[in-house]
C-alpha atoms as a PDB file:
ATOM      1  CA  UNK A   1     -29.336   7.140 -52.599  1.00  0.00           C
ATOM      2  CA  UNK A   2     -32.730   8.066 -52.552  1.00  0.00           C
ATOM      3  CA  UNK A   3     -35.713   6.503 -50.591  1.00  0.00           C
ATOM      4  CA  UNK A   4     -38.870   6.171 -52.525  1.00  0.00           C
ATOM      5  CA  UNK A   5     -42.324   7.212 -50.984  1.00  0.00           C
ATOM      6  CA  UNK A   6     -44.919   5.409 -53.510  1.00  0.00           C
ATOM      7  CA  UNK A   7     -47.802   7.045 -51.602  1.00  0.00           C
ATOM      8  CA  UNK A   8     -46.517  10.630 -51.676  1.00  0.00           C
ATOM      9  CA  UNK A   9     -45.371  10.219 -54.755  1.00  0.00           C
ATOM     10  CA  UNK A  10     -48.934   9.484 -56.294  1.00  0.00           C
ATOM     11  CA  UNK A  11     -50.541  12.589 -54.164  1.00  0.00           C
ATOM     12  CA  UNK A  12     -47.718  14.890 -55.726  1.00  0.00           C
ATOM     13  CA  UNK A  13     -48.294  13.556 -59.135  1.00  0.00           C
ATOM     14  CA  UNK A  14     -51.972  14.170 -58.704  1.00  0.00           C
ATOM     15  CA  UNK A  15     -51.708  17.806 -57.822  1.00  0.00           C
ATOM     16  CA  UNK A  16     -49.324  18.768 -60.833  1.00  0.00           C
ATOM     17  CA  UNK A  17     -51.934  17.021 -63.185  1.00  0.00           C
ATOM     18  CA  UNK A  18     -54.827  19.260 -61.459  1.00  0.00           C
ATOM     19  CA  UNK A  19     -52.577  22.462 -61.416  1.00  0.00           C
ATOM     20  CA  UNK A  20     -51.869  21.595 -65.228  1.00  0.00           C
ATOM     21  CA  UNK A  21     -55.806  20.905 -66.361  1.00  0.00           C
ATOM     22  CA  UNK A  22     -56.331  24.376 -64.312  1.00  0.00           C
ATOM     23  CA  UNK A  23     -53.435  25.985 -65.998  1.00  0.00           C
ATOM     24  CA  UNK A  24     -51.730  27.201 -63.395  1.00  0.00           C
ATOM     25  CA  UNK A  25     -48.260  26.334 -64.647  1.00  0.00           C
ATOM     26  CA  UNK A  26     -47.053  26.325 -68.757  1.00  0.00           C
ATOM     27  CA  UNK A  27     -43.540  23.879 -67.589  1.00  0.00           C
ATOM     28  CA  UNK A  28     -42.040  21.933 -64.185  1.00  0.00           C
ATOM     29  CA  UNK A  29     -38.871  19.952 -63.576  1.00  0.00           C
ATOM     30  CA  UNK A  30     -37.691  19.098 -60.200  1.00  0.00           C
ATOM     31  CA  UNK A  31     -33.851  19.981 -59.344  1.00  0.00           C
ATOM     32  CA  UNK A  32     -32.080  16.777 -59.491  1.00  0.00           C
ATOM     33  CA  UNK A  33     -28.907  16.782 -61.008  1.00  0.00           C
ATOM     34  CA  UNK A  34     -27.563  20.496 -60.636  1.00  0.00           C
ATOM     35  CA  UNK A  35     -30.222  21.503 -58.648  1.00  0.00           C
ATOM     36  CA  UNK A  36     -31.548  24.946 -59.133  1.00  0.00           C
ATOM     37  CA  UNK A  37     -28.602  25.890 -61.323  1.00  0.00           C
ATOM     38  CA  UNK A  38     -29.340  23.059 -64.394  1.00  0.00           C
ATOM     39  CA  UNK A  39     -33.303  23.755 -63.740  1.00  0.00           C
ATOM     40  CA  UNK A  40     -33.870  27.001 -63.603  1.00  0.00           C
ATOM     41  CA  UNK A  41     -31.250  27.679 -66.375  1.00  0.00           C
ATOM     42  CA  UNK A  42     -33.410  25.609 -68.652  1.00  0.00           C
ATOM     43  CA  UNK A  43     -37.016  27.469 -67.824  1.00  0.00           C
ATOM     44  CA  UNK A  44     -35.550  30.774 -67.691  1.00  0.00           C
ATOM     45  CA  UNK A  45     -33.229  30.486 -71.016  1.00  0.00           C
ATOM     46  CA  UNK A  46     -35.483  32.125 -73.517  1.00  0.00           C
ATOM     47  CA  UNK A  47     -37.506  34.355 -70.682  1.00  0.00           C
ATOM     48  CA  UNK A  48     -34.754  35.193 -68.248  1.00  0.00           C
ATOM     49  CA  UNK A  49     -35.069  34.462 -64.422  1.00  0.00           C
ATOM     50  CA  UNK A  50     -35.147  35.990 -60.649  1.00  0.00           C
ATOM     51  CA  UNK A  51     -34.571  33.497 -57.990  1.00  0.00           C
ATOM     52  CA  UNK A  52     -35.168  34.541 -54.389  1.00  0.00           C
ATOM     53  CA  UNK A  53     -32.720  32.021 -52.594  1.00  0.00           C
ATOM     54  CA  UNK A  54     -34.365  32.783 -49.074  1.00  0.00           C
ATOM     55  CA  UNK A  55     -37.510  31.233 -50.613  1.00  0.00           C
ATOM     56  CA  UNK A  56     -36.205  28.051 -50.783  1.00  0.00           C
ATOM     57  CA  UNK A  57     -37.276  25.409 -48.862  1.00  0.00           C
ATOM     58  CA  UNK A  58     -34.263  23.715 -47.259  1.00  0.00           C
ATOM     59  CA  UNK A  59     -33.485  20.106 -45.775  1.00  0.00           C
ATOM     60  CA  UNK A  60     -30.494  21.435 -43.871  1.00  0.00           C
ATOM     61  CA  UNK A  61     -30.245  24.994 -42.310  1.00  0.00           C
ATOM     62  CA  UNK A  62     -27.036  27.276 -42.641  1.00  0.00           C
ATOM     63  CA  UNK A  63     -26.333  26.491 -46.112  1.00  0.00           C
ATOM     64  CA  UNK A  64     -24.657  29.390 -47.759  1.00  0.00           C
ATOM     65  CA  UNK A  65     -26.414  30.693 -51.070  1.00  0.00           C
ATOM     66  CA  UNK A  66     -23.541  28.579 -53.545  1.00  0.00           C
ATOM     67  CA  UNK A  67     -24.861  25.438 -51.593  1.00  0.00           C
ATOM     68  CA  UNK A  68     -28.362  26.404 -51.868  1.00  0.00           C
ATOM     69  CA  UNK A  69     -28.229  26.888 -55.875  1.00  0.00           C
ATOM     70  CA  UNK A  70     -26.196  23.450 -56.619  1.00  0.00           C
ATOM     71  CA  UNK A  71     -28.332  21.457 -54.113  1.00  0.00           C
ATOM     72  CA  UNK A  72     -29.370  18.348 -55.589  1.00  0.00           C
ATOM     73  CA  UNK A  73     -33.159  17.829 -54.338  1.00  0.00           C
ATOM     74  CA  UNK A  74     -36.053  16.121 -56.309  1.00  0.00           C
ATOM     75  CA  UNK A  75     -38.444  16.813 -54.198  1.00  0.00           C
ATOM     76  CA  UNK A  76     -37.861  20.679 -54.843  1.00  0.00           C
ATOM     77  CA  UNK A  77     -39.695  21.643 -58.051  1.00  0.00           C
ATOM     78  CA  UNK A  78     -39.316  24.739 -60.329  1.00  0.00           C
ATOM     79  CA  UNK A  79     -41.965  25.378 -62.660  1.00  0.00           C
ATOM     80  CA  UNK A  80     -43.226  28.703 -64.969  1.00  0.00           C
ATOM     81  CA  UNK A  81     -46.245  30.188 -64.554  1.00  0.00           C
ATOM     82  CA  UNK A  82     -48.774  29.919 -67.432  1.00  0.00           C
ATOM     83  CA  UNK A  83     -49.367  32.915 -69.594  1.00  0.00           C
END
C-alpha cells in the first residue's frame, strides 16, 4: 500500500513541468509496476538503453542487481533526455 504525500507530490509535479517548458527531458514514467524492467523497456524500445544499476537510488541496501531492476518504486522516475 502506498502512503500519499499531497505536499511533495505538488513540488515534484512542479519541477517536471519546469524541466519540460525548459526541455530538459523529451518522455518520463515512474517505475511502478515492473519497476525499471517495464519502464525503461518502454523509453529505450526504439533507441536502445544503458542502465547503470549502482546509480540507483535505493530504499533498502544489499539488494542484488535482479531485485534492483524489478523493484516496484513510484517515486523512482526514468525519463529521456530531449534531443
Amino acid at each position: 500500500m502506498q502512503i500519499g504525500a499531497p505536499i511533495t507530490e505538488k513540488k515534484v509535479a512542479d519541477v517536471i513541468l519546469q524541466a519540460r517548458d525548459l526541455s530538459l527531458y523529451s518522455a518520463i514514467t515512474d517505475c511502478g509496476a515492473g519497476g525499471f524492467s517495464s519502464a525503461v523497456g518502454e523509453m529505450g524500445q526504439e533507441i536502445g538503453v544503458q542502465v547503470e544499476l549502482t546509480r540507483a537510488p535505493l530504499k533498502y541496501q544489499g539488494l542484488a542487481p535482479w531485485e534492483i531492476w524489478l523493484s516496484e518504486a513510484q517515486e523512482r522516475m526514468v525519463h529521456r533526455r530531449a534531443a
